[in-house]
Structures are given as C-alpha cells and as structure tokens.
N, C-alpha and C. Protein backbone atom coordinates (compact mmCIF):
# COMPACT_ATOMS: atom_id res chain seq x y z
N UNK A 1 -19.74 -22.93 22.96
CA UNK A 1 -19.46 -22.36 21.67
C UNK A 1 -19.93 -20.90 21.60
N UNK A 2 -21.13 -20.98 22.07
CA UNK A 2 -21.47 -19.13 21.99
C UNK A 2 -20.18 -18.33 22.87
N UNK A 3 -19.85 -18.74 23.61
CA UNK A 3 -18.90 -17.57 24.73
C UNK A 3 -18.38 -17.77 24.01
N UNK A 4 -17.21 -18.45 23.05
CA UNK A 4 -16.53 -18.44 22.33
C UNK A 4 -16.67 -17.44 20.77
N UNK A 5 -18.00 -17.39 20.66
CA UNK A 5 -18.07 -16.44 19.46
C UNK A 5 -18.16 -15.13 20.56
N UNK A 6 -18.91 -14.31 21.53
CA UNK A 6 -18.75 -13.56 22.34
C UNK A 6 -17.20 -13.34 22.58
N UNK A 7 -16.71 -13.75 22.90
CA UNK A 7 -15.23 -13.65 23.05
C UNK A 7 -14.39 -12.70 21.93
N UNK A 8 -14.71 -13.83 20.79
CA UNK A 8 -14.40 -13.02 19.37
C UNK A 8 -14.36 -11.71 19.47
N UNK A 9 -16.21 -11.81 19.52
CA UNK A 9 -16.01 -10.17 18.96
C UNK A 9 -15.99 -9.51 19.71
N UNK A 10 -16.05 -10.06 21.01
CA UNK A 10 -15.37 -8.44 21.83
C UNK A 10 -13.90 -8.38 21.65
N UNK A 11 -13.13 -9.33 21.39
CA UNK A 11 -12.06 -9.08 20.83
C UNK A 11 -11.81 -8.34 19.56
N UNK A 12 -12.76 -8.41 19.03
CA UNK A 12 -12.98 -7.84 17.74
C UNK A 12 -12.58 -5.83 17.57
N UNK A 13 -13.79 -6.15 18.58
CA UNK A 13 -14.37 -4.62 18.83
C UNK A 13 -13.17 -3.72 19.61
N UNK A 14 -12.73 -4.54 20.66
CA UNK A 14 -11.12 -4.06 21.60
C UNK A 14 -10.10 -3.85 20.30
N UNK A 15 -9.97 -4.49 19.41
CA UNK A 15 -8.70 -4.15 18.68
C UNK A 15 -9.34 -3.08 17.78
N UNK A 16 -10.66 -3.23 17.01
CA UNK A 16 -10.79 -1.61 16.46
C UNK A 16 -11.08 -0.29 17.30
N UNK A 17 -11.50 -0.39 18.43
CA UNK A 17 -11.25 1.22 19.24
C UNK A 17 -9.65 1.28 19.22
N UNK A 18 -8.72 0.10 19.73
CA UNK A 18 -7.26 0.58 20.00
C UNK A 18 -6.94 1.33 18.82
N UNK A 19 -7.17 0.78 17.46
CA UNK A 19 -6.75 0.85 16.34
C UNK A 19 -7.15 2.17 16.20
N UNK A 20 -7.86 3.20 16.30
CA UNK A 20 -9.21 4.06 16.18
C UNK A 20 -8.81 5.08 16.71
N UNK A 21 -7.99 4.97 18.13
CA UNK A 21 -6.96 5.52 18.91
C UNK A 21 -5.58 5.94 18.63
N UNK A 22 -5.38 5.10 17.54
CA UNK A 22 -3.66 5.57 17.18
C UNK A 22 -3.81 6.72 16.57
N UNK A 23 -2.99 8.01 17.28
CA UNK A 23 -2.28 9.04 16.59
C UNK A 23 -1.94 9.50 15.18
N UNK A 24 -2.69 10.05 14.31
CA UNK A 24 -1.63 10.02 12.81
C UNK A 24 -0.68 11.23 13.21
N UNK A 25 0.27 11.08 12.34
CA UNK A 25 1.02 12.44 11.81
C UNK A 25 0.37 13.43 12.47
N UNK A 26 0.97 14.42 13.27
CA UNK A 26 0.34 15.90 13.13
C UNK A 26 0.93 16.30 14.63
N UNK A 27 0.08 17.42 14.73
CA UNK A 27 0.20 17.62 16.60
C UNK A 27 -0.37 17.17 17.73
N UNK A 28 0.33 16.70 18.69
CA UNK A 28 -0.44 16.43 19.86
C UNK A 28 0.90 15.16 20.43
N UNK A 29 1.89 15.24 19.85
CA UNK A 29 2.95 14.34 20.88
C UNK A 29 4.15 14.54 21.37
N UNK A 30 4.79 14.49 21.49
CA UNK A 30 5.86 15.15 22.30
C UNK A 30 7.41 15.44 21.98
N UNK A 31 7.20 14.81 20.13
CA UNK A 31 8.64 14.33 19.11
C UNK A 31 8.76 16.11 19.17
N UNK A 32 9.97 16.26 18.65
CA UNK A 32 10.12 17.90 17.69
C UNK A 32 11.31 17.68 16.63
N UNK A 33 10.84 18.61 15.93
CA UNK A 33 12.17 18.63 14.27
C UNK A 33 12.54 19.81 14.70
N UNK A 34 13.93 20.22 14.39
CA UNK A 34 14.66 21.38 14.28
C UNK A 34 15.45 21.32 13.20
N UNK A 35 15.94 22.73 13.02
CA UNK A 35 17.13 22.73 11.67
C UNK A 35 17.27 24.20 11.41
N UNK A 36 17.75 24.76 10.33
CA UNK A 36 18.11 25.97 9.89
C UNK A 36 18.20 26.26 8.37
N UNK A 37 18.05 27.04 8.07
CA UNK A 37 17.63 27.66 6.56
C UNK A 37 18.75 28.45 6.12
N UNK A 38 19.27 28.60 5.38
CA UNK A 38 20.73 28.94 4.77
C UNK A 38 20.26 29.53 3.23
N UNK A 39 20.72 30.74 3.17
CA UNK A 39 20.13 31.46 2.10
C UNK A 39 21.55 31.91 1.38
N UNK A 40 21.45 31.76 0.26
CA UNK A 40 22.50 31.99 -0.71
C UNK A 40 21.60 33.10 -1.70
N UNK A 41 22.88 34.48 -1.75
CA UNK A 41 21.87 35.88 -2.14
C UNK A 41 22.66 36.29 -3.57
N UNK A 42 21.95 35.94 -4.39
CA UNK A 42 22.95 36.27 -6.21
C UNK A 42 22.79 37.52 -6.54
N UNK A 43 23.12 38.46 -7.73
CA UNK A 43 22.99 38.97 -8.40
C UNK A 43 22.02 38.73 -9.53
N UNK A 44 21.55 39.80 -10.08
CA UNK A 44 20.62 39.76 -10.93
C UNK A 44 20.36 38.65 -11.64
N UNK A 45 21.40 38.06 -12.53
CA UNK A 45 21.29 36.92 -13.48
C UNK A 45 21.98 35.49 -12.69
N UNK A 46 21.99 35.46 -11.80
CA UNK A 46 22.47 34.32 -10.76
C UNK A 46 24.01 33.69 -11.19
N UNK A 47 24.68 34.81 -11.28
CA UNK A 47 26.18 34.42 -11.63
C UNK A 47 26.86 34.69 -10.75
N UNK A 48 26.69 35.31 -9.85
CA UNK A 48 27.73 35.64 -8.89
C UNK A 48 27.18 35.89 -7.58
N UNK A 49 28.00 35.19 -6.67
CA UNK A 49 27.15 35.46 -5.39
C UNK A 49 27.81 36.82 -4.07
N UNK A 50 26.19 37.33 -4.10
CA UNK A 50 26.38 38.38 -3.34
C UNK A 50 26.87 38.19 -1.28
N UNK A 51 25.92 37.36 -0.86
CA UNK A 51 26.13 36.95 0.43
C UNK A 51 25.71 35.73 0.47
N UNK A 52 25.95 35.21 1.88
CA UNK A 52 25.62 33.99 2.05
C UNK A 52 25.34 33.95 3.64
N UNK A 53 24.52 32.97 4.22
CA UNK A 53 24.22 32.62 5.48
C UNK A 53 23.57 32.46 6.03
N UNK A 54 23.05 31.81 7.63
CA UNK A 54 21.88 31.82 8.25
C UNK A 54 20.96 32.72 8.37
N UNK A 55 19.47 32.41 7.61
CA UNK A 55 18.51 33.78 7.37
C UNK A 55 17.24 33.69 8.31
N UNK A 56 17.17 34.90 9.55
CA UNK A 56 16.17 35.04 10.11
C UNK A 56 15.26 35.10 9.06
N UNK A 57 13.96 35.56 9.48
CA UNK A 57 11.99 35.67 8.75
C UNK A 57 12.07 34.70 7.52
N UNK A 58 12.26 33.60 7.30
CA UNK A 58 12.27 32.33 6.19
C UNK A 58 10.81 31.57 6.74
N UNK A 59 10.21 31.54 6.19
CA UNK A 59 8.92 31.17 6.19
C UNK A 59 9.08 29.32 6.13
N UNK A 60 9.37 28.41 7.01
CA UNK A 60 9.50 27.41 6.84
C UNK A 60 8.20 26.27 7.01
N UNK A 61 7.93 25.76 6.32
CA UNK A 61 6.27 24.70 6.51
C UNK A 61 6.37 23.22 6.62
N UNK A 62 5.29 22.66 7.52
CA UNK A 62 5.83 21.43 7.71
C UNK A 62 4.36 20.17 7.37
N UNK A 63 4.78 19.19 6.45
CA UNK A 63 3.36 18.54 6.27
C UNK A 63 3.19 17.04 7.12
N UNK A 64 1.94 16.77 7.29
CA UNK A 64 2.12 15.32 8.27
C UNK A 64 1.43 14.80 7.46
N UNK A 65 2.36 13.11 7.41
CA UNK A 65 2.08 12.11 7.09
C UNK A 65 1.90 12.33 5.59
N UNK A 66 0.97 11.52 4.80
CA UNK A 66 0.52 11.62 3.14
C UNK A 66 -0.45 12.90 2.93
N UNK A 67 -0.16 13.53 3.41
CA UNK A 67 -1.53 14.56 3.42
C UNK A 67 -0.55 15.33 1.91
N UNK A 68 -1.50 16.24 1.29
CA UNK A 68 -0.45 17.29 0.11
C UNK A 68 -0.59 18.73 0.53
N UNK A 69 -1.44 19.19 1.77
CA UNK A 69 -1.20 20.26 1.82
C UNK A 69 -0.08 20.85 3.23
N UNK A 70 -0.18 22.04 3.66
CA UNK A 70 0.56 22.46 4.57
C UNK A 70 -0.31 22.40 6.00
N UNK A 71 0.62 21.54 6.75
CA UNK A 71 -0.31 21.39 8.49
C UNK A 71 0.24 22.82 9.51
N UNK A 72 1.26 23.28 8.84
CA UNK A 72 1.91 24.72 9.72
C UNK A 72 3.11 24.90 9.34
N UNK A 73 3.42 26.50 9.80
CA UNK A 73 4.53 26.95 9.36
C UNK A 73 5.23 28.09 10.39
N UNK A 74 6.18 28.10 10.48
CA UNK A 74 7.14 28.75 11.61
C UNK A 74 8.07 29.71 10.64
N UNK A 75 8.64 30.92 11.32
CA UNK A 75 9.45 31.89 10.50
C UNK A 75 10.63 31.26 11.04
N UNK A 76 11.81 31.45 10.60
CA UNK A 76 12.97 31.23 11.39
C UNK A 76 13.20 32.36 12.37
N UNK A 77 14.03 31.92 13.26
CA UNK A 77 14.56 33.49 13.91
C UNK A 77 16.08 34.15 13.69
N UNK A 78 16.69 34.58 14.59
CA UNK A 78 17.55 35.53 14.37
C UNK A 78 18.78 34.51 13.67
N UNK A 79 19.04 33.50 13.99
CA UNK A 79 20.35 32.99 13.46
C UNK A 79 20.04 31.70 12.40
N UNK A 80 18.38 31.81 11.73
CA UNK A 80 18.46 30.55 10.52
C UNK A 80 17.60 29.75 11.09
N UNK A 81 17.37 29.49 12.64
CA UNK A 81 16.89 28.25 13.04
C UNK A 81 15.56 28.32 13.16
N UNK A 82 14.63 26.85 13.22
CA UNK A 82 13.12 26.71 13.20
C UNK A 82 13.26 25.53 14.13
N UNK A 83 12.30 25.43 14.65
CA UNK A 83 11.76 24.42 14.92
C UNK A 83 10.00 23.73 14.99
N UNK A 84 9.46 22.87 14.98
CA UNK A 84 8.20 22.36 15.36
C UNK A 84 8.31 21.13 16.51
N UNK A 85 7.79 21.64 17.73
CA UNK A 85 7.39 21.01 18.68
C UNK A 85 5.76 20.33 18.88
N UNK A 86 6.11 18.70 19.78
CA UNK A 86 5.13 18.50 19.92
C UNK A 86 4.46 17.82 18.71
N UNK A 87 5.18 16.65 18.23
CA UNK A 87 4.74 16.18 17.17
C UNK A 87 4.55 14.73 17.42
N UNK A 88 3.21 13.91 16.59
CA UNK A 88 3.23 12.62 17.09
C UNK A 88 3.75 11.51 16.34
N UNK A 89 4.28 9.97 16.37
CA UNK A 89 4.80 9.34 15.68
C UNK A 89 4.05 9.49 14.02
N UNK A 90 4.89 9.16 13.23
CA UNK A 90 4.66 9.50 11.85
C UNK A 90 6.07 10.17 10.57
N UNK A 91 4.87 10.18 9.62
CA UNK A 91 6.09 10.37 8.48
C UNK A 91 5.84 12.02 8.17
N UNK A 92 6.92 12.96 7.97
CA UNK A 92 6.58 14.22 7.86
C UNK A 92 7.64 14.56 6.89
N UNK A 93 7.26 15.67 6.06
CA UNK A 93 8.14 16.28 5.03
C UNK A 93 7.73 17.93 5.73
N UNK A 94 9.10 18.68 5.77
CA UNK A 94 9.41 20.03 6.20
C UNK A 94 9.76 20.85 4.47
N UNK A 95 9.72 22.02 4.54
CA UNK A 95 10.25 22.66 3.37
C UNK A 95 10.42 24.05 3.46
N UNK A 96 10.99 25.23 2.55
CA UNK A 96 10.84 26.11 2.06
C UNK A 96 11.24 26.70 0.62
N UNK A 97 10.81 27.59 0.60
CA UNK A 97 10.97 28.02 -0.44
C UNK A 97 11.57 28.34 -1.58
N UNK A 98 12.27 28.36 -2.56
CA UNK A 98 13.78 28.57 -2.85
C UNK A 98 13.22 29.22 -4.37
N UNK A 99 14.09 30.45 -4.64
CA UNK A 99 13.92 30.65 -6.30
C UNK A 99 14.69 30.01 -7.23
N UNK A 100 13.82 29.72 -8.31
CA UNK A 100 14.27 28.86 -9.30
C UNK A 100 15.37 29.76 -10.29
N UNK A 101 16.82 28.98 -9.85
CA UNK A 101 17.72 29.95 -10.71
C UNK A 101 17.93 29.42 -11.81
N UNK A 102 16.75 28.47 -12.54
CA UNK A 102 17.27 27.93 -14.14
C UNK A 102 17.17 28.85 -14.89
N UNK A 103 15.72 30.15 -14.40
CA UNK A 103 15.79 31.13 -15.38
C UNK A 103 16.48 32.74 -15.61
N UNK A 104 17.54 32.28 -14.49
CA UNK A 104 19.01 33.28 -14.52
C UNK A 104 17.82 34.76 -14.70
N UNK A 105 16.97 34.88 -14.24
CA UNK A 105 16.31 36.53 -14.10
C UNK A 105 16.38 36.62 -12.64
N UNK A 106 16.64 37.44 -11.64
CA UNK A 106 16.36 37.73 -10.54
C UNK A 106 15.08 38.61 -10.22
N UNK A 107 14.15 37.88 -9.09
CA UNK A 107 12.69 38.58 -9.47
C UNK A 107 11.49 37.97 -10.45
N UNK A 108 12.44 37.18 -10.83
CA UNK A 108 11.26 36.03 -11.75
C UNK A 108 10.10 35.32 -10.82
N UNK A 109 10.49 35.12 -9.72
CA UNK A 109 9.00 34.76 -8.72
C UNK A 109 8.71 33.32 -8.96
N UNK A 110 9.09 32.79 -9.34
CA UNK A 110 9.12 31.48 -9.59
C UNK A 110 9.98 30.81 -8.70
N UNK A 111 9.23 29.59 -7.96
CA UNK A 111 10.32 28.79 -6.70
C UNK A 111 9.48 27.69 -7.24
N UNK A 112 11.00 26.96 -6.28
CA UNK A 112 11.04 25.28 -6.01
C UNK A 112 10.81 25.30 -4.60
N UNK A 113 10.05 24.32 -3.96
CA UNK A 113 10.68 23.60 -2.53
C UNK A 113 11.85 23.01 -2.33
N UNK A 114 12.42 23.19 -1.17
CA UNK A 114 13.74 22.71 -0.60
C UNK A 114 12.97 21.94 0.23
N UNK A 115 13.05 20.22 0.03
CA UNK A 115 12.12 19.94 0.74
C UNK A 115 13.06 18.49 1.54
N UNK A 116 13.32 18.28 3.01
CA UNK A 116 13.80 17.55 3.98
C UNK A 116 12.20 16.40 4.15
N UNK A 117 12.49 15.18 4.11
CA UNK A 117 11.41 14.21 4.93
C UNK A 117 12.45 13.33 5.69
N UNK A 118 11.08 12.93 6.75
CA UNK A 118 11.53 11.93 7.83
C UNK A 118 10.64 11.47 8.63
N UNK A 119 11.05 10.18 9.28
CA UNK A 119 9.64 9.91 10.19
C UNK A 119 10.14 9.69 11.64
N UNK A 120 9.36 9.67 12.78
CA UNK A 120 9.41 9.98 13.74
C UNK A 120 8.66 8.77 14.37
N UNK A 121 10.08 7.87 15.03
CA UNK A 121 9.27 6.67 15.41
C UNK A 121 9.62 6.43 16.81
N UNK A 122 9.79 7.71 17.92
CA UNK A 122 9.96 7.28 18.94
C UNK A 122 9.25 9.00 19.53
N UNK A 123 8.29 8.80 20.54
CA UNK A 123 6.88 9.68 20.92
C UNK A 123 8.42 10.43 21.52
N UNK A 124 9.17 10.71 21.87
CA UNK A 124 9.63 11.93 22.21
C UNK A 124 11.31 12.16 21.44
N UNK A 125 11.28 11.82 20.23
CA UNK A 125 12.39 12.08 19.57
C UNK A 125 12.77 13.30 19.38
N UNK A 126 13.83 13.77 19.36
CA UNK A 126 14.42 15.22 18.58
C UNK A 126 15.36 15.24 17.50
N UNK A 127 14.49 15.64 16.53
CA UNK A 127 15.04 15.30 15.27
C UNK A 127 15.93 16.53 14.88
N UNK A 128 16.97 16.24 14.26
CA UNK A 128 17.61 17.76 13.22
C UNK A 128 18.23 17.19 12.29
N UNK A 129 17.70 18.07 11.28
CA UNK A 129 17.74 17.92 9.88
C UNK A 129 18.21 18.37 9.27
N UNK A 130 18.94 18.41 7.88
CA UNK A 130 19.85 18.95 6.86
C UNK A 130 19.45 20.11 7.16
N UNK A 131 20.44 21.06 7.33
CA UNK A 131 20.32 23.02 7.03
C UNK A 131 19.25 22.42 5.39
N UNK A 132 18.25 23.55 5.30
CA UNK A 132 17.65 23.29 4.29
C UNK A 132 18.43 25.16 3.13
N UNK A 133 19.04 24.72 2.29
CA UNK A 133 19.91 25.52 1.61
C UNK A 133 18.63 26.60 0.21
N UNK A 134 18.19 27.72 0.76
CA UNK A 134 18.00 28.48 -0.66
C UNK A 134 18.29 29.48 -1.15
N UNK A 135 17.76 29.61 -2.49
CA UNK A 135 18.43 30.90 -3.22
C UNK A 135 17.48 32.25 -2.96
N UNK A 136 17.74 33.31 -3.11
CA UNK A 136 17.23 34.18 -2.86
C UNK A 136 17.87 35.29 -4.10
C-alpha cells in the first residue's frame, strides 16, 4: 500500500512540472501571423474619399492570450504587409489603429482598434489574416 501512495504522488508531482512547462501565448515557438493594413484616406469631414491602399509605417500590435495589454508591435513595410514570427500555441488578438469617422472632423485624434483574433493550435502554423482595413 505505501508504494502505491509513492506512486501517486510522484505521479502527482510528474503531471504538475509537465503542466508548469506548457508554453502560454507569447514568443518562443515557431507559429507566425501575417496580413496587411489597408488605409482608406478622406477628406476633411469624411465624405469623400481621397486615396486608398496598402500603407507602409502602420504601426501594427499584437496581444497574447487574455492578457489586456500590448506584447509587441511591428510597422508595416513598403506594400501594407506585417508580420510576427515565432509564436507559441495560443489565443492572440492583432490590431491597429483606425480614426473614428463618427465625428466627421478630420484630425479629431480619436481612434478605434481594427482588431483581427485567432488561435494558433499547431507549433508551426502560418496564419494570414483579414487585410485589417483603416481610416486615416
């Protein structure tokens, strides 16, 4: 009977280090997200649109798992696109920035997030995600 309680808890103890060991959300695995940022450019009172298209320097941020703040952030480059490499299984929400055109002022400084989630359930997935669409 004692080896039998011995047994236990080293069984015990083996499943909380494994457990202790699992990866959350964040960096250090081998998944990556990609995508592109698409900027739509108005006029003053957001009635009419001036340009449109894939926007290099877009400040894009990416959060892991339930956390509420920002774990990192990448600019886009020359043709819209971002990516984050090197990510481990988990749930992640990506975003940027977008101005809020309810209040038809251009320059009002006021934004929403454009915000994409998804989770990543295979250690070397490559994910791509909705063009994330904002106003500028």
């Amino acid at each position: 009977m004692r080896s039998l309680t011995i047994c236990i808890q080293i069984s015990a103890l083996l499943i909380i280090i494994f457990e202790s060991c699992a990866k959350p959300a964040g960096p250090g695995g081998r998944a990556m997200v990609k995508g592109k940022v698409y900027v739509h450019d108005f006029d003053n009172t957001f009635k009419y649109l001036i340009s449109s298209g894939y926007s290099p320097g877009e400040k894009v941020y990416i959060v892991y798992g339930n956390n509420t703040f920002v774990g990192n952030s990448v600019t886009t480059s020359y043709d819209g696109s971002f990516e984050f490499m090197y990510l481990n299984k988990g749930h992640y929400k990506i975003f940027a920035n977008s101005i809020d055109t309810s209040y038809k002022i251009k320059g009002n400084k006021t934004t929403i997030a454009v915000v994409r989630e998804f989770d990543i359930n295979d250690p070397k997935k490559v994910i791509t995600v909705e063009d994330i669409v904002i106003n500028k």
